[in-house]
PDB file of N, CA and C in Angstrom:
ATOM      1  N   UNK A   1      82.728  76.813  76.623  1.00  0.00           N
ATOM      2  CA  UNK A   1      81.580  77.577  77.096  1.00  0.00           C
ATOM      3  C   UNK A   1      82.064  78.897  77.685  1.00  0.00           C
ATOM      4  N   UNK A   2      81.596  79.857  77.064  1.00  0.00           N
ATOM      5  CA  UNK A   2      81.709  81.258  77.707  1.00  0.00           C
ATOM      6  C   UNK A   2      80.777  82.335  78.310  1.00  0.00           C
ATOM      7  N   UNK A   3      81.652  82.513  79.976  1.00  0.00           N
ATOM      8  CA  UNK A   3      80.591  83.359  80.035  1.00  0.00           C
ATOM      9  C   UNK A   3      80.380  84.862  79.735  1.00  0.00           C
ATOM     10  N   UNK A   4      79.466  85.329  79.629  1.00  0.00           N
ATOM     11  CA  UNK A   4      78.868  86.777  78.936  1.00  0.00           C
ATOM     12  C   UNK A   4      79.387  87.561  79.990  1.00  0.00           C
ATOM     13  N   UNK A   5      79.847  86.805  81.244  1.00  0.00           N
ATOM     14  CA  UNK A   5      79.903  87.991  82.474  1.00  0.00           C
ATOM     15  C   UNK A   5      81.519  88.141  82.443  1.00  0.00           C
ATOM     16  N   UNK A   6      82.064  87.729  81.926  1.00  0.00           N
ATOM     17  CA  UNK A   6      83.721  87.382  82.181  1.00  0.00           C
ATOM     18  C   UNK A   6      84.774  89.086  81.012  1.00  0.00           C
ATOM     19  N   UNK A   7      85.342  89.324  81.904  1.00  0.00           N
ATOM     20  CA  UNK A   7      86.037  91.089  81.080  1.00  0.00           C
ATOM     21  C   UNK A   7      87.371  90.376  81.340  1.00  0.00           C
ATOM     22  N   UNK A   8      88.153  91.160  80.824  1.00  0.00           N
ATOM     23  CA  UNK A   8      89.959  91.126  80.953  1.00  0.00           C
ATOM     24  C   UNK A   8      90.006  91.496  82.495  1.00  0.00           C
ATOM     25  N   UNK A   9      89.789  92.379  82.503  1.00  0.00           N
ATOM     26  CA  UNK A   9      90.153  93.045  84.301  1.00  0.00           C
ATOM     27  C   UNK A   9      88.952  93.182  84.707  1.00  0.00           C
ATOM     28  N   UNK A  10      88.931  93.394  86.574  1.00  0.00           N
ATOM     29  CA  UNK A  10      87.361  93.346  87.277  1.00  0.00           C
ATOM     30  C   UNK A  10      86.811  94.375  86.415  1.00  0.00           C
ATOM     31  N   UNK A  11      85.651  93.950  86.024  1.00  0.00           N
ATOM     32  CA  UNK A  11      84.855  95.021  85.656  1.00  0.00           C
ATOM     33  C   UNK A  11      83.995  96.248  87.163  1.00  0.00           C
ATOM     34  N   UNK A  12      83.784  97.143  86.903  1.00  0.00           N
ATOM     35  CA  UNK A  12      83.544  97.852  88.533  1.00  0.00           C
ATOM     36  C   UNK A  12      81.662  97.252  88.591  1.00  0.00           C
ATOM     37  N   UNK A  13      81.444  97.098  87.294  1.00  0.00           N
ATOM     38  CA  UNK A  13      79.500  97.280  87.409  1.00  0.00           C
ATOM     39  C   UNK A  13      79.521  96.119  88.621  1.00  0.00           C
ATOM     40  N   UNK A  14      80.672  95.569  89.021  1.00  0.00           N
ATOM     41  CA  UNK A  14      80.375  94.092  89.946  1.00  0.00           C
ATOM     42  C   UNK A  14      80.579  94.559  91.358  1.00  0.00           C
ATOM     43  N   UNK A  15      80.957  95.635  91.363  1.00  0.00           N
ATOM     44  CA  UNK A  15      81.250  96.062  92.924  1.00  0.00           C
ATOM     45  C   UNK A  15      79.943  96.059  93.877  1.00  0.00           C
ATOM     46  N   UNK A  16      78.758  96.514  93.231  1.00  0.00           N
ATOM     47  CA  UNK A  16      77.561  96.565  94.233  1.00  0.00           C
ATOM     48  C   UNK A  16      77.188  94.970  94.567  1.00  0.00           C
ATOM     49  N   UNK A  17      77.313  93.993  93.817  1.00  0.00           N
ATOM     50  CA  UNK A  17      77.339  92.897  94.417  1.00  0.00           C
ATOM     51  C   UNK A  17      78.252  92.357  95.389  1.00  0.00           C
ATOM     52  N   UNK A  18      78.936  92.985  95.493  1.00  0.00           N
ATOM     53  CA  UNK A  18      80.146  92.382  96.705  1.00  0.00           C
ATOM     54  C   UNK A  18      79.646  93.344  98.186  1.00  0.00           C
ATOM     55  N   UNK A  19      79.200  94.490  97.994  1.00  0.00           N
ATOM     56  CA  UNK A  19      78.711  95.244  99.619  1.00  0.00           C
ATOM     57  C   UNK A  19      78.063  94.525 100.740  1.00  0.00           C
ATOM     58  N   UNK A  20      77.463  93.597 100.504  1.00  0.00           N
ATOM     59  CA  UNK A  20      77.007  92.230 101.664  1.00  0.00           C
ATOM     60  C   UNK A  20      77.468  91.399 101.842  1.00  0.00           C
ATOM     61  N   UNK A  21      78.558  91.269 101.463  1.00  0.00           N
ATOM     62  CA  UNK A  21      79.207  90.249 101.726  1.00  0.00           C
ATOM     63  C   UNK A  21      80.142  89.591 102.421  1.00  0.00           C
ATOM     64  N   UNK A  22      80.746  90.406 103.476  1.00  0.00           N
ATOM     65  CA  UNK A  22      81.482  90.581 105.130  1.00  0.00           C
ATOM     66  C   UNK A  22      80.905  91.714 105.614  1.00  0.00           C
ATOM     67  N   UNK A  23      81.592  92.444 106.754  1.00  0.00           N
ATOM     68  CA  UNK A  23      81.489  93.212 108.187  1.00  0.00           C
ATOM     69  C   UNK A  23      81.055  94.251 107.538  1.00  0.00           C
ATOM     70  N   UNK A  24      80.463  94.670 108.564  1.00  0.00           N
ATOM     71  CA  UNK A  24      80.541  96.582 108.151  1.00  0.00           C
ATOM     72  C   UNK A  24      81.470  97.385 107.898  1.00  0.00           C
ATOM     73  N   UNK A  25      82.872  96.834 107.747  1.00  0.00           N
ATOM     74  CA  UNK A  25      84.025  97.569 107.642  1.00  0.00           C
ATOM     75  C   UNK A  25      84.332  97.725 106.079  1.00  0.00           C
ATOM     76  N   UNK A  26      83.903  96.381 105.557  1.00  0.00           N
ATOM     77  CA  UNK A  26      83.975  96.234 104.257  1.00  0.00           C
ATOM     78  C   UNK A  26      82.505  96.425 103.614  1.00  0.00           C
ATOM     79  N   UNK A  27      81.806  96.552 104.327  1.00  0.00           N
ATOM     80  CA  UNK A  27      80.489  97.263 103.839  1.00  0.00           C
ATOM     81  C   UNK A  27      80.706  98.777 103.418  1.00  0.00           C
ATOM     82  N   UNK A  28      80.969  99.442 104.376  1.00  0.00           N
ATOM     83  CA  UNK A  28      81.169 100.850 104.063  1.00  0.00           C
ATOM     84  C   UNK A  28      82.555 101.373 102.671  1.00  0.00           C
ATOM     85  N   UNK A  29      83.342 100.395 103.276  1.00  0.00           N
ATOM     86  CA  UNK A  29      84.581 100.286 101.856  1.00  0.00           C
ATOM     87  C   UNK A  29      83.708 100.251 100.407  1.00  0.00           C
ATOM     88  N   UNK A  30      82.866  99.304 100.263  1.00  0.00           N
ATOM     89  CA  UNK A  30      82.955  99.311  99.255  1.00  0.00           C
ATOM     90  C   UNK A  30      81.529 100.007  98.857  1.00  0.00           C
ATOM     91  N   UNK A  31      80.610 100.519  99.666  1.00  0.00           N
ATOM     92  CA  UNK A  31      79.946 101.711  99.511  1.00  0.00           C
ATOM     93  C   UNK A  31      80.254 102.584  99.104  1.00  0.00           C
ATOM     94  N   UNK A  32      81.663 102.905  99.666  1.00  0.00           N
ATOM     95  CA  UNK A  32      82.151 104.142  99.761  1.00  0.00           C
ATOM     96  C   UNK A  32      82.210 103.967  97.672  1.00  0.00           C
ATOM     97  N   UNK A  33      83.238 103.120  97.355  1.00  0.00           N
ATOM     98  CA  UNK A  33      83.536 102.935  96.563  1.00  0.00           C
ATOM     99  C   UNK A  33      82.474 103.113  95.338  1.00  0.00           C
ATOM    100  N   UNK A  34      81.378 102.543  95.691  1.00  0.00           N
ATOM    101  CA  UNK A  34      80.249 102.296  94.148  1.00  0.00           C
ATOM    102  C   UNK A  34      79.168 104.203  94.592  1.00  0.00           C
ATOM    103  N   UNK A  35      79.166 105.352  95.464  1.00  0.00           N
ATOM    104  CA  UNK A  35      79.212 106.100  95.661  1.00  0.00           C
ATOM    105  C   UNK A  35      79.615 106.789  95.244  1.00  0.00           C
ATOM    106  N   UNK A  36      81.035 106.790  94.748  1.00  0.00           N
ATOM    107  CA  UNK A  36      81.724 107.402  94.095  1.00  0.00           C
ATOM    108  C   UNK A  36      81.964 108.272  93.195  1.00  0.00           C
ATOM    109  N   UNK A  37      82.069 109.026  92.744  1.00  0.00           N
ATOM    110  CA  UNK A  37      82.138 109.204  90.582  1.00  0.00           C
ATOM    111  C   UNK A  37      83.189 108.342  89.708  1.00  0.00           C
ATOM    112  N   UNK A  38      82.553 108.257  88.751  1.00  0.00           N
ATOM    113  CA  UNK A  38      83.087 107.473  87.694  1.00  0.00           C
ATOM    114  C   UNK A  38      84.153 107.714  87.679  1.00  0.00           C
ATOM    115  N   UNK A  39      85.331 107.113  87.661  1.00  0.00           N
ATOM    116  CA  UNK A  39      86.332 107.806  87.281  1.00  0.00           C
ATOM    117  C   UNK A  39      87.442 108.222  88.683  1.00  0.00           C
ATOM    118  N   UNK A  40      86.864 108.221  89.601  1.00  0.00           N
ATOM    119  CA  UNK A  40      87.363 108.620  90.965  1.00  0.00           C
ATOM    120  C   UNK A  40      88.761 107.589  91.152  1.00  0.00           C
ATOM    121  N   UNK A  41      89.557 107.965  92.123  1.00  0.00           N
ATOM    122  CA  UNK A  41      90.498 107.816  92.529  1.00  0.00           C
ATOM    123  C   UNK A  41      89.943 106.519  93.820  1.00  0.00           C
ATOM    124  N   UNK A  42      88.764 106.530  94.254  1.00  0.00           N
ATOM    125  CA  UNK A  42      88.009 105.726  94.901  1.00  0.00           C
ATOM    126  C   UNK A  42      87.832 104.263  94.499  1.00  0.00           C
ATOM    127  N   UNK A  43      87.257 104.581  93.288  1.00  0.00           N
ATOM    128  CA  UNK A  43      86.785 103.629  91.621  1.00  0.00           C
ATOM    129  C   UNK A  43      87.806 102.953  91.443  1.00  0.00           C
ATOM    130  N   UNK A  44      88.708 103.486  91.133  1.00  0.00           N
ATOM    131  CA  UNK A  44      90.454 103.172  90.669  1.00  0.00           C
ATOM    132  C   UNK A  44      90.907 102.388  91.298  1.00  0.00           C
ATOM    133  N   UNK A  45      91.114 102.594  92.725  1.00  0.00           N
ATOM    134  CA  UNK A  45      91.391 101.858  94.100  1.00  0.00           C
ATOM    135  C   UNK A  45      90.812 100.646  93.986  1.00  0.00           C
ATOM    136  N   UNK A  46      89.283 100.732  94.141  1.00  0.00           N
ATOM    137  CA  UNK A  46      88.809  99.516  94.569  1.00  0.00           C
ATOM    138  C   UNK A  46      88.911  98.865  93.605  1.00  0.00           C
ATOM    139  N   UNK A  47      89.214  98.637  92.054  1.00  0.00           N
ATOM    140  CA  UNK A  47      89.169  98.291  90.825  1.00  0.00           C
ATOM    141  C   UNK A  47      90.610  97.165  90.987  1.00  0.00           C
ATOM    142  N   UNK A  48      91.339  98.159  91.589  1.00  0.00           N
ATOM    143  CA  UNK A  48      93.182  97.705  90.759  1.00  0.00           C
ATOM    144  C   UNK A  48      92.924  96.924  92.542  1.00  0.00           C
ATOM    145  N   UNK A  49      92.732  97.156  93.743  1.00  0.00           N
ATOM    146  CA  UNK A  49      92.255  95.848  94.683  1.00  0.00           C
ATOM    147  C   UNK A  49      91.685  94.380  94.263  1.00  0.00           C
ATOM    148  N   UNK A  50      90.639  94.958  93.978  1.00  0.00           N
ATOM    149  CA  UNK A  50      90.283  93.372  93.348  1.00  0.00           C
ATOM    150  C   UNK A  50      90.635  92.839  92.298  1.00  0.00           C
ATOM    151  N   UNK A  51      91.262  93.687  91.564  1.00  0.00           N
ATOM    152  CA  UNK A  51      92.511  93.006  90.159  1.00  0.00           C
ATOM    153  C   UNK A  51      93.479  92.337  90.411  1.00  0.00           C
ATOM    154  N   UNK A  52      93.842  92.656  91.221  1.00  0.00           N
ATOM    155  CA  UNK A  52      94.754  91.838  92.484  1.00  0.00           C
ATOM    156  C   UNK A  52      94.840  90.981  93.160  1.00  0.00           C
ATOM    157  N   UNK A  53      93.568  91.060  94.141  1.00  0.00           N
ATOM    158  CA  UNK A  53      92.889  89.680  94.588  1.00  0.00           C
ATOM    159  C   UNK A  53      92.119  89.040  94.002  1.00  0.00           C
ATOM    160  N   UNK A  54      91.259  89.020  92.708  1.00  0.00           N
ATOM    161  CA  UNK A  54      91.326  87.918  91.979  1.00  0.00           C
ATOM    162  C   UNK A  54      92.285  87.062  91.167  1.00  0.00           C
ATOM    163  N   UNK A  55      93.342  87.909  90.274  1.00  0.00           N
ATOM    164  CA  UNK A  55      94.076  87.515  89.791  1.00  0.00           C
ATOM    165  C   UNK A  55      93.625  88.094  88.625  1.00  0.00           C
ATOM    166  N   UNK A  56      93.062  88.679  88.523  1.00  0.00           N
ATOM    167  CA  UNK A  56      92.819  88.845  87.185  1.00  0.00           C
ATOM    168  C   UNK A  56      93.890  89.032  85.724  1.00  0.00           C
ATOM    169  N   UNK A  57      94.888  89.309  85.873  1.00  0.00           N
ATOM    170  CA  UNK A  57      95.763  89.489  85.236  1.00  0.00           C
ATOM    171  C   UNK A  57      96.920  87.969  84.745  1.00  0.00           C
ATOM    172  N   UNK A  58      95.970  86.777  85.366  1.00  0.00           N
ATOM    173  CA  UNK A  58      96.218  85.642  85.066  1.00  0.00           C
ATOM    174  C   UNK A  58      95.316  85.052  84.730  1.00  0.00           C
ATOM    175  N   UNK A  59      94.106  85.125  84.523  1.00  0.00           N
ATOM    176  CA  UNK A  59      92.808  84.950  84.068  1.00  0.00           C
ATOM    177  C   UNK A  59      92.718  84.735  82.548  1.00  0.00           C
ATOM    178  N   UNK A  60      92.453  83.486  82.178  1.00  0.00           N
ATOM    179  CA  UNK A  60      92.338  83.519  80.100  1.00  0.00           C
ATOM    180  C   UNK A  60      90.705  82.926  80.167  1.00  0.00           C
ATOM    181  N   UNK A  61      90.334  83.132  78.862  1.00  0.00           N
ATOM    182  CA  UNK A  61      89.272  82.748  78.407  1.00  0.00           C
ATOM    183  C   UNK A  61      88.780  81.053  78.704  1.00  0.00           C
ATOM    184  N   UNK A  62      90.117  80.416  78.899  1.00  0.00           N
ATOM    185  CA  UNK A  62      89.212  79.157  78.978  1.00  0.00           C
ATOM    186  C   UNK A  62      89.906  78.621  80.480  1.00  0.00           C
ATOM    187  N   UNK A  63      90.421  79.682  81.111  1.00  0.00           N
ATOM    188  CA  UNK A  63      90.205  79.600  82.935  1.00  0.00           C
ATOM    189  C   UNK A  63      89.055  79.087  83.243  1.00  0.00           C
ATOM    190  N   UNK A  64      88.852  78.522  84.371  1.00  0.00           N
ATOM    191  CA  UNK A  64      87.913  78.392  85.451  1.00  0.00           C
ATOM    192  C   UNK A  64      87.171  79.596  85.736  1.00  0.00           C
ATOM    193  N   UNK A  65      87.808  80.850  86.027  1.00  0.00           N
ATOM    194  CA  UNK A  65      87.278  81.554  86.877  1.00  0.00           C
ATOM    195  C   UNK A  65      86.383  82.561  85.565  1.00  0.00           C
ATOM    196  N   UNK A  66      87.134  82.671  84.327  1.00  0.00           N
ATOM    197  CA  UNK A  66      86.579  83.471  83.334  1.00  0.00           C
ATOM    198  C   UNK A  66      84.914  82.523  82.907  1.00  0.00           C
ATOM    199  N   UNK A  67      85.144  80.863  83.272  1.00  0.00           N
ATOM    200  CA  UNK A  67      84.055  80.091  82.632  1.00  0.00           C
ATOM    201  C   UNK A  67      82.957  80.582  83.547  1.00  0.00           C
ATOM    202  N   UNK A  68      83.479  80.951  85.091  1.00  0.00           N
ATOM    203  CA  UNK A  68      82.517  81.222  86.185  1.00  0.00           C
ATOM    204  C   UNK A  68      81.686  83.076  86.249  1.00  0.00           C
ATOM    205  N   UNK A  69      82.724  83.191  85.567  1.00  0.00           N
ATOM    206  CA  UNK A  69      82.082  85.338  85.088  1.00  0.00           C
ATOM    207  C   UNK A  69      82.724  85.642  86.460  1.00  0.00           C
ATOM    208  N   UNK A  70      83.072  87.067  85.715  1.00  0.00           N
ATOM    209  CA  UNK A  70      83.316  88.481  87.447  1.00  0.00           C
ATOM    210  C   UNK A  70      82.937  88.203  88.233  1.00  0.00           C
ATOM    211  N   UNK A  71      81.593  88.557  88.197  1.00  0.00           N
ATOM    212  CA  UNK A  71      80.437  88.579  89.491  1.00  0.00           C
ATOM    213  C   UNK A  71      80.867  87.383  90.269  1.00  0.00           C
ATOM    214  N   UNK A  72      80.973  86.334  89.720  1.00  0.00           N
ATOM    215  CA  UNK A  72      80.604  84.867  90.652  1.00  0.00           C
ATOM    216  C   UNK A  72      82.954  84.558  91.413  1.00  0.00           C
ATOM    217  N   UNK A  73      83.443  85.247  90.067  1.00  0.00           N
ATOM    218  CA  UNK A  73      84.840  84.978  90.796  1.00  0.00           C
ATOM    219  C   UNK A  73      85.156  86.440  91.864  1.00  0.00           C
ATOM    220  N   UNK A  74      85.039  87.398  91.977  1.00  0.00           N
ATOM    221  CA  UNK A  74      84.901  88.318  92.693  1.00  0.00           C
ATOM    222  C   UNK A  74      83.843  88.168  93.967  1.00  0.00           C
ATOM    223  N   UNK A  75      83.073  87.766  94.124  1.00  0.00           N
ATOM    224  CA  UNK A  75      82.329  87.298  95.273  1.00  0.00           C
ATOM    225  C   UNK A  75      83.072  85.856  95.807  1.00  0.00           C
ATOM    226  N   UNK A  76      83.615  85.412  95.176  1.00  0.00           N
ATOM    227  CA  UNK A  76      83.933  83.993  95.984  1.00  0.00           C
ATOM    228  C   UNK A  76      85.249  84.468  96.667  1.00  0.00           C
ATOM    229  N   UNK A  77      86.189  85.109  95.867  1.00  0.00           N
ATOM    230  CA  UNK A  77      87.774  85.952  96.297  1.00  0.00           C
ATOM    231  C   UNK A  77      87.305  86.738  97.508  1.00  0.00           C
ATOM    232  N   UNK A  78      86.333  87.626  97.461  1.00  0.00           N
ATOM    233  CA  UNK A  78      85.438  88.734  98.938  1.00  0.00           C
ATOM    234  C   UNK A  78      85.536  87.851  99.767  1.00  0.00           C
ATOM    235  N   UNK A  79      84.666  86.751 100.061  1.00  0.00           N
ATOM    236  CA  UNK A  79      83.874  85.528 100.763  1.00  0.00           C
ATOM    237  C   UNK A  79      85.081  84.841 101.302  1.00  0.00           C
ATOM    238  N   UNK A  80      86.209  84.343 100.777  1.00  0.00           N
ATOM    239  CA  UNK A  80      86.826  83.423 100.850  1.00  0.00           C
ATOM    240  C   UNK A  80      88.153  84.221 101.526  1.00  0.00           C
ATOM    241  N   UNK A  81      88.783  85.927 101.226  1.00  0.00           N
ATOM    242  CA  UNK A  81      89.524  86.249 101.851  1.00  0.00           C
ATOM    243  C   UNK A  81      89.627  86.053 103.335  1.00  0.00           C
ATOM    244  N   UNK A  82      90.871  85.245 103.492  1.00  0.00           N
ATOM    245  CA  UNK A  82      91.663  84.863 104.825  1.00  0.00           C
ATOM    246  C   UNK A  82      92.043  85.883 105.608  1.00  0.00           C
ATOM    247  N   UNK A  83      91.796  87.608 105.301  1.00  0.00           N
ATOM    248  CA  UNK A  83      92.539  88.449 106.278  1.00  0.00           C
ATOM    249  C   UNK A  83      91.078  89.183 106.808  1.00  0.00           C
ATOM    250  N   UNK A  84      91.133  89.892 107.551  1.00  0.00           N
ATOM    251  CA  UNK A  84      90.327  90.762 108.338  1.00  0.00           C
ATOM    252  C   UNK A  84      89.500  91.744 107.229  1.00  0.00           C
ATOM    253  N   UNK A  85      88.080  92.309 107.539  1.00  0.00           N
ATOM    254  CA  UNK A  85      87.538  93.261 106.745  1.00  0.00           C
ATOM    255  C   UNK A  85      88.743  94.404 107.267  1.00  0.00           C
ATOM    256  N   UNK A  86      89.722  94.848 108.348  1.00  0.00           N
ATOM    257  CA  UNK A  86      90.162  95.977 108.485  1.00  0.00           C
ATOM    258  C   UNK A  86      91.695  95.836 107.204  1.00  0.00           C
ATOM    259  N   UNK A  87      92.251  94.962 107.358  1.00  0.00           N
ATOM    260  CA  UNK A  87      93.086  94.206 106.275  1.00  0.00           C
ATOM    261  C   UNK A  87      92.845  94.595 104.859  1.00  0.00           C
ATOM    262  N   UNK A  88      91.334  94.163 104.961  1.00  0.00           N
ATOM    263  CA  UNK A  88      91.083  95.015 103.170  1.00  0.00           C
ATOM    264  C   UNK A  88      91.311  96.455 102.920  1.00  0.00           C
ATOM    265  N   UNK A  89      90.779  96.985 103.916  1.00  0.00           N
ATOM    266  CA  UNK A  89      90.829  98.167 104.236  1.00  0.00           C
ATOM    267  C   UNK A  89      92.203  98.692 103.957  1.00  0.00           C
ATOM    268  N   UNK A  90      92.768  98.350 104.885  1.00  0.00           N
ATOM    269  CA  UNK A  90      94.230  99.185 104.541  1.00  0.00           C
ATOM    270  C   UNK A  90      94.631  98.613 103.118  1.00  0.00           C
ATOM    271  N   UNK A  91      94.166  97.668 102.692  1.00  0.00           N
ATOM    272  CA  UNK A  91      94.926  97.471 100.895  1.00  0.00           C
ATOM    273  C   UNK A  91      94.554  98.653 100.504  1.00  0.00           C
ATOM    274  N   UNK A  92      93.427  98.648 100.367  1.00  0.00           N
ATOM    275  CA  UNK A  92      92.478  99.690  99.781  1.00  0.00           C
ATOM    276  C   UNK A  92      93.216 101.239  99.624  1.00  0.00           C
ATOM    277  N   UNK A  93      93.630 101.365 101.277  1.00  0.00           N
ATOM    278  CA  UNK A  93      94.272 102.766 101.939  1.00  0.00           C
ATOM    279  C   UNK A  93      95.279 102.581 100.663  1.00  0.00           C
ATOM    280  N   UNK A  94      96.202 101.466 100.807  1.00  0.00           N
ATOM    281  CA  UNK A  94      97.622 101.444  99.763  1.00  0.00           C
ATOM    282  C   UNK A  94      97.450 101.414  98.789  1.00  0.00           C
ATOM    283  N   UNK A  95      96.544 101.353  97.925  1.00  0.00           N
ATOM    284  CA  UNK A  95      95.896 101.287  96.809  1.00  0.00           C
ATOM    285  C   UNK A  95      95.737 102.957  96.177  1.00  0.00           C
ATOM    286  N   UNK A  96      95.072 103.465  96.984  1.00  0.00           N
ATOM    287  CA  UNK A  96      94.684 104.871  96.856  1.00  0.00           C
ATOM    288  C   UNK A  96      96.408 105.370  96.824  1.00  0.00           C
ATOM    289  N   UNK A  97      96.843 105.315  97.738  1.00  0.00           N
ATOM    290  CA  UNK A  97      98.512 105.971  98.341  1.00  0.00           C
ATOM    291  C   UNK A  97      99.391 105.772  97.254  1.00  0.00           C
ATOM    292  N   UNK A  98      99.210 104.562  96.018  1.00  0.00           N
ATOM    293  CA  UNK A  98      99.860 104.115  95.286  1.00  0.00           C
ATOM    294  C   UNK A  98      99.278 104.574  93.560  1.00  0.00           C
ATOM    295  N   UNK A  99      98.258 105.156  93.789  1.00  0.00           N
ATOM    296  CA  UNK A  99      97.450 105.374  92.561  1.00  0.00           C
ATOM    297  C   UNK A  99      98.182 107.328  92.363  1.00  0.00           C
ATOM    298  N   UNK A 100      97.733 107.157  93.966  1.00  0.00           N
ATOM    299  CA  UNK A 100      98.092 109.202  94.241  1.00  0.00           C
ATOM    300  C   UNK A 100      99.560 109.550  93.489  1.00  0.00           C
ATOM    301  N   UNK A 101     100.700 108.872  94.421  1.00  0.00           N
ATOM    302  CA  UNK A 101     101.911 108.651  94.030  1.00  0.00           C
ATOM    303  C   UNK A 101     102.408 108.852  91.953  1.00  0.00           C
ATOM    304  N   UNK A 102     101.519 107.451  91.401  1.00  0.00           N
ATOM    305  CA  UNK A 102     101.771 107.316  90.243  1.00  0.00           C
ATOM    306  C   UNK A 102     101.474 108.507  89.685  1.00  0.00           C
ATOM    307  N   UNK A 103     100.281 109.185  90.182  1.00  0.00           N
ATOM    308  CA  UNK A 103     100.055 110.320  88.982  1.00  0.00           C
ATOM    309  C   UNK A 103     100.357 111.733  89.245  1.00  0.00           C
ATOM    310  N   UNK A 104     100.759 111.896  90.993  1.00  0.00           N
ATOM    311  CA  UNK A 104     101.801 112.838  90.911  1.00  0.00           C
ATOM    312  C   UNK A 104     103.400 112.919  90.102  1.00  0.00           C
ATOM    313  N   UNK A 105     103.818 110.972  90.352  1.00  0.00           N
ATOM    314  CA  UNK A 105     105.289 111.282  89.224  1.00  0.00           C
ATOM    315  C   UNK A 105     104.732 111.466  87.821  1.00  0.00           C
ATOM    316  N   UNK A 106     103.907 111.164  87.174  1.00  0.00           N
ATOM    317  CA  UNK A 106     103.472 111.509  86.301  1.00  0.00           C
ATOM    318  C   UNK A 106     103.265 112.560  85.811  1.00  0.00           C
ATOM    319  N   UNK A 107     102.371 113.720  86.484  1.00  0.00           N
ATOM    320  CA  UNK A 107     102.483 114.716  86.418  1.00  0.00           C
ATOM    321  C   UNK A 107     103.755 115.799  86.282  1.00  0.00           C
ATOM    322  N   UNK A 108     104.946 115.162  87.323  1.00  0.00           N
ATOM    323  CA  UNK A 108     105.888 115.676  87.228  1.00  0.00           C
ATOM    324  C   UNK A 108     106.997 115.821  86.192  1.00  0.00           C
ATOM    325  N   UNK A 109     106.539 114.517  85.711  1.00  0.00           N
ATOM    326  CA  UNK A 109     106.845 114.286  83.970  1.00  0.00           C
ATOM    327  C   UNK A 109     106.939 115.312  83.073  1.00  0.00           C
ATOM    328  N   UNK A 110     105.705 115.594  83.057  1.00  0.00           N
ATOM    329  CA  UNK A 110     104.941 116.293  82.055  1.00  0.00           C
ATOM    330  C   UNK A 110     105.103 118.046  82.411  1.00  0.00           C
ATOM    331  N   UNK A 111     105.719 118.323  83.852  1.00  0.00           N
ATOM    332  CA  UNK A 111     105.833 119.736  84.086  1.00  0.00           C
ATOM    333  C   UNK A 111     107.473 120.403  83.790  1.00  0.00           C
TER     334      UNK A 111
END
């Protein structure tokens, strides 16, 4: 059985479902995040975060979590994280710090 909601990596259309779902710290995080533009360095962040904390990159088609779709394994990973909404936060911060990094050496590549 497969579900229709289940992608290779978090899909982002799932981020507005996760904004109620702890503190205001992680409210505004991930506001901030679905606010955003497409494409943002914001987007990116919060994307390759929860790629992370779901697992997604261990995730197959006839997983548990792929039978359960994004939406429902990404809200339970939100819900169920053991560290602080400020905790996410700073992933988030390292996330961004680590995205910046890659595409400045990148850039430097290419100059």
């Amino acid at each position: 059985m497969y579900s229709g909601d289940a992608e290779i990596l978090f899909p982002f259309r799932v981020a507005e479902s996760l904004v109620d779902l702890r503190g205001d710290r992680w409210k505004a995080l991930a506001e901030r995040a679905c606010a955003a533009p497409a494409d943002s360095i914001d987007q990116l962040a919060f994307s390759l975060m929860l790629i992370r904390l779901c697992g997604c990159l261990t995730c197959h088609t006839n997983s548990y979590r792929a039978l359960r779709g994004c939406t429902s394994c990404a809200g339970h990973t939100i819900r169920r994280f053991k560290g602080t909404d400020e905790e996410l936060e700073h992933l988030y911060q390292q996330t961004i710090v680590e995205i910046e990094t890659s595409l400045y050496e990148e850039q430097q590549n290419y100059d």
